[in-house]
C-alpha atoms as a PDB file:
ATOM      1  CA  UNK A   1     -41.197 -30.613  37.135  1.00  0.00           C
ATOM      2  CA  UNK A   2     -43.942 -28.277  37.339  1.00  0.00           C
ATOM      3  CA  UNK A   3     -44.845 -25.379  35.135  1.00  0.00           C
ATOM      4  CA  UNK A   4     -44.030 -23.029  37.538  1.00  0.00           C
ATOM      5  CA  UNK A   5     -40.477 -23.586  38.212  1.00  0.00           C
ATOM      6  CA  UNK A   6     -39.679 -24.253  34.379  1.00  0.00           C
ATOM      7  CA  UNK A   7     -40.918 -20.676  33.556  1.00  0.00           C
ATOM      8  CA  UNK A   8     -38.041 -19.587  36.502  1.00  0.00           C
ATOM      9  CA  UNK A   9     -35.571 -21.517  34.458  1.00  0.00           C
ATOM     10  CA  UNK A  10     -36.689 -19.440  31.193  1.00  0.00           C
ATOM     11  CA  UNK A  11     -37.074 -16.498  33.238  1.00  0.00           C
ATOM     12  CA  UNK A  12     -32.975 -17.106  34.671  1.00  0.00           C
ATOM     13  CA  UNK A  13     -32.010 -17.487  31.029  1.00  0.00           C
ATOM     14  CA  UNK A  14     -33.378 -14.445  29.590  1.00  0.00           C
ATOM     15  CA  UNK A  15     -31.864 -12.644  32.683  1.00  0.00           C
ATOM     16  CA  UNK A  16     -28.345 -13.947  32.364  1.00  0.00           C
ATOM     17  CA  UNK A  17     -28.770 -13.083  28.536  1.00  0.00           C
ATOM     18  CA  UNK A  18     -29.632  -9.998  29.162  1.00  0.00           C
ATOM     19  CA  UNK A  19     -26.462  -9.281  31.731  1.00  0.00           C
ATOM     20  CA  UNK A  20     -24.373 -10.859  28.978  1.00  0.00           C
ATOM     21  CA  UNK A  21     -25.430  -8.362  26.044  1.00  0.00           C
ATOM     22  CA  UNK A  22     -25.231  -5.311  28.780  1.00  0.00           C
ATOM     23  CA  UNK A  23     -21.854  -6.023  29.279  1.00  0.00           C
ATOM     24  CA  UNK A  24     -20.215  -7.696  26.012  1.00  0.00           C
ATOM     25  CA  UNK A  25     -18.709  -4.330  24.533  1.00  0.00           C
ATOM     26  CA  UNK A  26     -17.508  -2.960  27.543  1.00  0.00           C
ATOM     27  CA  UNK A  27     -13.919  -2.454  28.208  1.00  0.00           C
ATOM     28  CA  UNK A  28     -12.068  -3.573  31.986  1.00  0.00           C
ATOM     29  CA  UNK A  29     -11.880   0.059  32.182  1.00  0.00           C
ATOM     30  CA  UNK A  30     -15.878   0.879  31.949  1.00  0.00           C
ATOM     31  CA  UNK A  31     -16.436  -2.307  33.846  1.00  0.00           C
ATOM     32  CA  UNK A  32     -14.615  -1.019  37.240  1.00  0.00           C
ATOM     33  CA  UNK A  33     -15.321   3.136  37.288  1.00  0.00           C
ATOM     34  CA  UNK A  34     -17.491   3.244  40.231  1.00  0.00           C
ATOM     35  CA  UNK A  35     -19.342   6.765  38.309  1.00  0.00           C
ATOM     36  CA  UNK A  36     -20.389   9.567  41.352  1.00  0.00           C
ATOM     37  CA  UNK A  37     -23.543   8.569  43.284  1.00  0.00           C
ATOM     38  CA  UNK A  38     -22.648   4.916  43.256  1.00  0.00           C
ATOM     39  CA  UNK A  39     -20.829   2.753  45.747  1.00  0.00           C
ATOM     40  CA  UNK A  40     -19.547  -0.211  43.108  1.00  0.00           C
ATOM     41  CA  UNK A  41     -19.287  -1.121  39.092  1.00  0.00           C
ATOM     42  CA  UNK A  42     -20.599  -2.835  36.924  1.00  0.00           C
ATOM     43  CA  UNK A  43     -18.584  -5.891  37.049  1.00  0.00           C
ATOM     44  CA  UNK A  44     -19.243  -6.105  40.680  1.00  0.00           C
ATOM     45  CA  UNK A  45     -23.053  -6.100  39.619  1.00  0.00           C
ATOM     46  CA  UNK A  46     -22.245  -9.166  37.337  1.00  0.00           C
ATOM     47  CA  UNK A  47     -19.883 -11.204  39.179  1.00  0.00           C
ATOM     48  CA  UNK A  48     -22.174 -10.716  42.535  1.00  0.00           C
ATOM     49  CA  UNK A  49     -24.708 -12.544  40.444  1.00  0.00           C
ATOM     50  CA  UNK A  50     -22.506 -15.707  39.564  1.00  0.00           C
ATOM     51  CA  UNK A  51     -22.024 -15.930  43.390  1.00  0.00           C
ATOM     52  CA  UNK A  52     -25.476 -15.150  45.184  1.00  0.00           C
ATOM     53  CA  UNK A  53     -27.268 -17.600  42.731  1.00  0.00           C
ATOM     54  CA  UNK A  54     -24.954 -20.563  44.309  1.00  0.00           C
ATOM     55  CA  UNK A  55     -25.076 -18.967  47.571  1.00  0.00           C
ATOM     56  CA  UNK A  56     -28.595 -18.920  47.824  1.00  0.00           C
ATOM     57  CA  UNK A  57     -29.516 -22.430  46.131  1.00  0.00           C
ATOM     58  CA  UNK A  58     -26.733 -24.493  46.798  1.00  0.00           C
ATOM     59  CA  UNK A  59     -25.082 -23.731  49.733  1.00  0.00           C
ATOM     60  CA  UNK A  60     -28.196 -22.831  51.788  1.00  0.00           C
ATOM     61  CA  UNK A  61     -28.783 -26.490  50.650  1.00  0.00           C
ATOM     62  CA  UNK A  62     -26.221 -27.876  52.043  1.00  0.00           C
ATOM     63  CA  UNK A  63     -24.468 -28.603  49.086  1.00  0.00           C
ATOM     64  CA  UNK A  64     -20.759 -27.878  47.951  1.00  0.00           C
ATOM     65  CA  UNK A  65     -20.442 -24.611  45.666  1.00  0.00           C
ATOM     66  CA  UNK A  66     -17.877 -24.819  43.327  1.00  0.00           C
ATOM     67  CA  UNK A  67     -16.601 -21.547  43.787  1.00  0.00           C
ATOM     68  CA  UNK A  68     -13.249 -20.063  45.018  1.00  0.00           C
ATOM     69  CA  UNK A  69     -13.455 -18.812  48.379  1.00  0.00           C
ATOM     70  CA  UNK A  70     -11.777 -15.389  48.099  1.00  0.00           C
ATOM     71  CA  UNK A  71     -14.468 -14.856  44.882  1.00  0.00           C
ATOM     72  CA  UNK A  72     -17.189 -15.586  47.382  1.00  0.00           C
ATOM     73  CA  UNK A  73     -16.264 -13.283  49.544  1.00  0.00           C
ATOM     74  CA  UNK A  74     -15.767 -10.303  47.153  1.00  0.00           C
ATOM     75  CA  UNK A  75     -18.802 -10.701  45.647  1.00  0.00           C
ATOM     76  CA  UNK A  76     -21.311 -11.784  48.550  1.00  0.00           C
ATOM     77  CA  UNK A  77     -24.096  -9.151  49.981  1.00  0.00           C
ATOM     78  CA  UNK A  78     -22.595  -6.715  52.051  1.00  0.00           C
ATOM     79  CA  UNK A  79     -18.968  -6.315  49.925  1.00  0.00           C
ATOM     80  CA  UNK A  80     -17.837  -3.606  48.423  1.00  0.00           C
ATOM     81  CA  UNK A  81     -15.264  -3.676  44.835  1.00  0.00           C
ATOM     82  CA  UNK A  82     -12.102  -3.166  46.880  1.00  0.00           C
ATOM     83  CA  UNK A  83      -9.369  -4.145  43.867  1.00  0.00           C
ATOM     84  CA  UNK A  84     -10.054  -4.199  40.139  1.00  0.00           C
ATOM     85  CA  UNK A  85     -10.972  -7.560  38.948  1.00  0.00           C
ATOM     86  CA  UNK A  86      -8.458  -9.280  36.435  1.00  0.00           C
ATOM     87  CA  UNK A  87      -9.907  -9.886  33.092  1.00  0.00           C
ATOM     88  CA  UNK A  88      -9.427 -13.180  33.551  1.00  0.00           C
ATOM     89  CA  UNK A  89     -11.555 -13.597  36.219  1.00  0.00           C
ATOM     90  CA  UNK A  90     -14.495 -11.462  34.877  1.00  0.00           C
ATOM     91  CA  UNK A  91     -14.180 -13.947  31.946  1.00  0.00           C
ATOM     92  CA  UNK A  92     -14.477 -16.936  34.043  1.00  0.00           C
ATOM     93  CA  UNK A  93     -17.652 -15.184  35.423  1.00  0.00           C
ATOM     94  CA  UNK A  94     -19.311 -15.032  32.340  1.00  0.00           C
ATOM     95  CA  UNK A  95     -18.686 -18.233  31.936  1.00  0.00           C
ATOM     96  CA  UNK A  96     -20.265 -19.123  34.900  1.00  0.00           C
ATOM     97  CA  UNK A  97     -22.822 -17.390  34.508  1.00  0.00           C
ATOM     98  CA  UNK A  98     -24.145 -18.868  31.488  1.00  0.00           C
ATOM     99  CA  UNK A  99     -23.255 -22.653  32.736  1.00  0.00           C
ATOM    100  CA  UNK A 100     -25.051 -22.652  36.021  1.00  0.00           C
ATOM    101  CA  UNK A 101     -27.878 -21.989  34.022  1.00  0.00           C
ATOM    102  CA  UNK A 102     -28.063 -25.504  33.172  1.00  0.00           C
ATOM    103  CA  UNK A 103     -26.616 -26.878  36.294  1.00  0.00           C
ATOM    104  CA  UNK A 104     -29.187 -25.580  38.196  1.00  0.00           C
ATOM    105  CA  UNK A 105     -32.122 -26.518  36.284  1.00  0.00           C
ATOM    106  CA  UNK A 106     -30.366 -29.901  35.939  1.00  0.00           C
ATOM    107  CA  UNK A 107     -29.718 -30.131  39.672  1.00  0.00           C
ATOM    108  CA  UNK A 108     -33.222 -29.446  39.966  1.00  0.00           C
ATOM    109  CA  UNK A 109     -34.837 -32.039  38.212  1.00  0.00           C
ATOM    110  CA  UNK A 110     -32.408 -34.523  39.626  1.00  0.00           C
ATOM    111  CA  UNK A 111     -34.025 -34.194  42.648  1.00  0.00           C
ATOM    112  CA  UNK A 112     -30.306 -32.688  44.592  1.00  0.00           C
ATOM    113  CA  UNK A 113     -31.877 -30.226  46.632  1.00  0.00           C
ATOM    114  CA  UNK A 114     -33.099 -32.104  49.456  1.00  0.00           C
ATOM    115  CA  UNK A 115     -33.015 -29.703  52.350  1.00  0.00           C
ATOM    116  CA  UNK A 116     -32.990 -25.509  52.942  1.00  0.00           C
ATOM    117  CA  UNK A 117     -31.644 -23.607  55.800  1.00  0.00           C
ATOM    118  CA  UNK A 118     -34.305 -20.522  55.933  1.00  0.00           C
ATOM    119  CA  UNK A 119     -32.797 -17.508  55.304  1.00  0.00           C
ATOM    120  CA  UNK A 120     -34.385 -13.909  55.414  1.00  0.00           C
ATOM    121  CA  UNK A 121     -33.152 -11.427  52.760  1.00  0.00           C
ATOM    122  CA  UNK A 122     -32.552  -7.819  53.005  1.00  0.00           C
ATOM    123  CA  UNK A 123     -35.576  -7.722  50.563  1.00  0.00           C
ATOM    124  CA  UNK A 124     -37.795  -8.594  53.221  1.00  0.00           C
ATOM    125  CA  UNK A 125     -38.769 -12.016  51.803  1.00  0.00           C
ATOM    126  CA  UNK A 126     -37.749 -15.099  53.634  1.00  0.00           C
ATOM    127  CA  UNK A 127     -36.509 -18.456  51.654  1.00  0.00           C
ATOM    128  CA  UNK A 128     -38.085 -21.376  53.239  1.00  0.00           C
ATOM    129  CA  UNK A 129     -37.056 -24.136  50.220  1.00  0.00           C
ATOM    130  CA  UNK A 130     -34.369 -24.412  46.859  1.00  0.00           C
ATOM    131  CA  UNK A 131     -38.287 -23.478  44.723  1.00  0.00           C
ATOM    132  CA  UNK A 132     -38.625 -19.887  47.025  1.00  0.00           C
ATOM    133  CA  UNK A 133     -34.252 -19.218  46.266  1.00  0.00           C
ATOM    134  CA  UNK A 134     -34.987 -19.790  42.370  1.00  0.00           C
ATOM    135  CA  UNK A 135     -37.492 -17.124  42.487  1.00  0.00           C
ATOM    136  CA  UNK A 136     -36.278 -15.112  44.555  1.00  0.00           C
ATOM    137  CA  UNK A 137     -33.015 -15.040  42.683  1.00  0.00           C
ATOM    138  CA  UNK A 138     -34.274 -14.074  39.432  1.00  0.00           C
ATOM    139  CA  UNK A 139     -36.011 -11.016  41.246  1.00  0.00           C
ATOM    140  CA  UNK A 140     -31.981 -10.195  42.777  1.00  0.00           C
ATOM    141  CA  UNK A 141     -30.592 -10.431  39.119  1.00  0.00           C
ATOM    142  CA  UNK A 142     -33.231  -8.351  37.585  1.00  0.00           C
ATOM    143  CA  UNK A 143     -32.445  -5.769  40.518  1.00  0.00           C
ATOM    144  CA  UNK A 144     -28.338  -6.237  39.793  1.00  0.00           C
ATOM    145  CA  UNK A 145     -29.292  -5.850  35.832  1.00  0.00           C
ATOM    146  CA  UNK A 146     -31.466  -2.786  36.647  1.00  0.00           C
ATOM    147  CA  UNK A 147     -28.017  -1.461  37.993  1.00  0.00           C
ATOM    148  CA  UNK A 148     -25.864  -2.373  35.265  1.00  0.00           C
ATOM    149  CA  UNK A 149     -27.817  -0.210  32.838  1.00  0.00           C
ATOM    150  CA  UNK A 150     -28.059   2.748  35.811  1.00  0.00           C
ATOM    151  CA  UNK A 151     -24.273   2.740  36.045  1.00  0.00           C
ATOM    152  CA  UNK A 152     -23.778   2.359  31.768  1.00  0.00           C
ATOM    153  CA  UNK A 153     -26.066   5.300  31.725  1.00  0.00           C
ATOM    154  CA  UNK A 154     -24.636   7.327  34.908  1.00  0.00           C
ATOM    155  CA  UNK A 155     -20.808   6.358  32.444  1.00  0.00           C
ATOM    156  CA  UNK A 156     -22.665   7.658  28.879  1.00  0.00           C
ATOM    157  CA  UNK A 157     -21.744   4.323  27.762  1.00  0.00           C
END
C-alpha cells in the first residue's frame, strides 16, 4: 500500500478519535438539542459519519454495507434528526465508528474494492475510485467534527 493512502488511514483515526473525545461526556439530552441557528445535533453529526463512510466506500463499490436500512436512511446526506436516537443506538455508533476503522484499512489492503460507481458530492469534488472516497471522507468528517464543536459551543457545553 502506498504512503499516501496509509497517512488517510492515520488521518481517519485521529478523526474518529477526535469525534469520540467531543462527544464522551455528553448526556442523550445535549446530544439531541438542535441549539437556534442549527437544523440538527450533535449525534446526528456523529452517527451521519458511521453511515457516509460505508456509503461512500463500500456501497459505491458495490459491496454489501453492514448497516440497518432505516439507520441509513436517517443518517444519509439530505436527512434531517426527525426522532431522538435511543442510547442504544448512539452506542452502537460509536462502536462503529471506531471498528470500521480497521475494516476499512483492512478491506483495503485486501485488495476488496475492485470497482467505483462515480459519484459527485455536494462539495463539488467528484469520486472516481475507493482511493478519491477515503480522502474525500476524511475531509466530510473533519467538516461533521467542525460541527460538533459549533453546536457544543452554540449549547455552552
Amino acid at each position: 500500500m502506498e504512503n499516501n493512502m496509509n497517512n488517510n488511514f492515520e488521518i481517519l483515526g485521529i478523526t474518529r478519535n477526535n469525534l469520540l473525545n467531543a462527544v464522551k461526556d455528553l448526556s442523550m439530552k445535549d446530544l439531541h438539542t438542535i441549539p437556534k441557528g442549527f437544523n440538527n445535533h450533535i449525534a446526528w453529526n456523529f452517527n451521519h459519519c458511521v453511515i457516509v463512510q460505508q456509503l461512500l466506500c463500500y456501497k459505491l463499490s458495490g459491496l454489501e454495507i453492514d448497516l440497518d436500512s432505516e439507520l441509513i436512511k436517517r443518517y444519509s446526506k439530505g436527512s434531517a434528526p426527525t426522532e431522538e436516537i435511543m442510547e442504544a443506538d448512539f452506542e452502537l455508533c460509536k462502536v462503529l465508528l471506531v471498528k470500521n476503522i480497521h475494516k476499512i484499512k483492512e478491506d483495503y489492503e485486501k485488495g476488496i474494492f475492485k470497482t467505483y460507481k462515480e459519484y459527485s458530492t455536494s462539495y463539488n469534488i467528484t469520486l472516481k475510485c475507493v482511493e478519491d472516497a477515503i480522502r474525500f471522507n476524511n475531509v466530510h468528517e473533519g467538516l461533521h467534527f467542525g460541527y460538533i464543536m459549533a453546536l457544543k459551543r452554540a449549547l455552552e457545553i
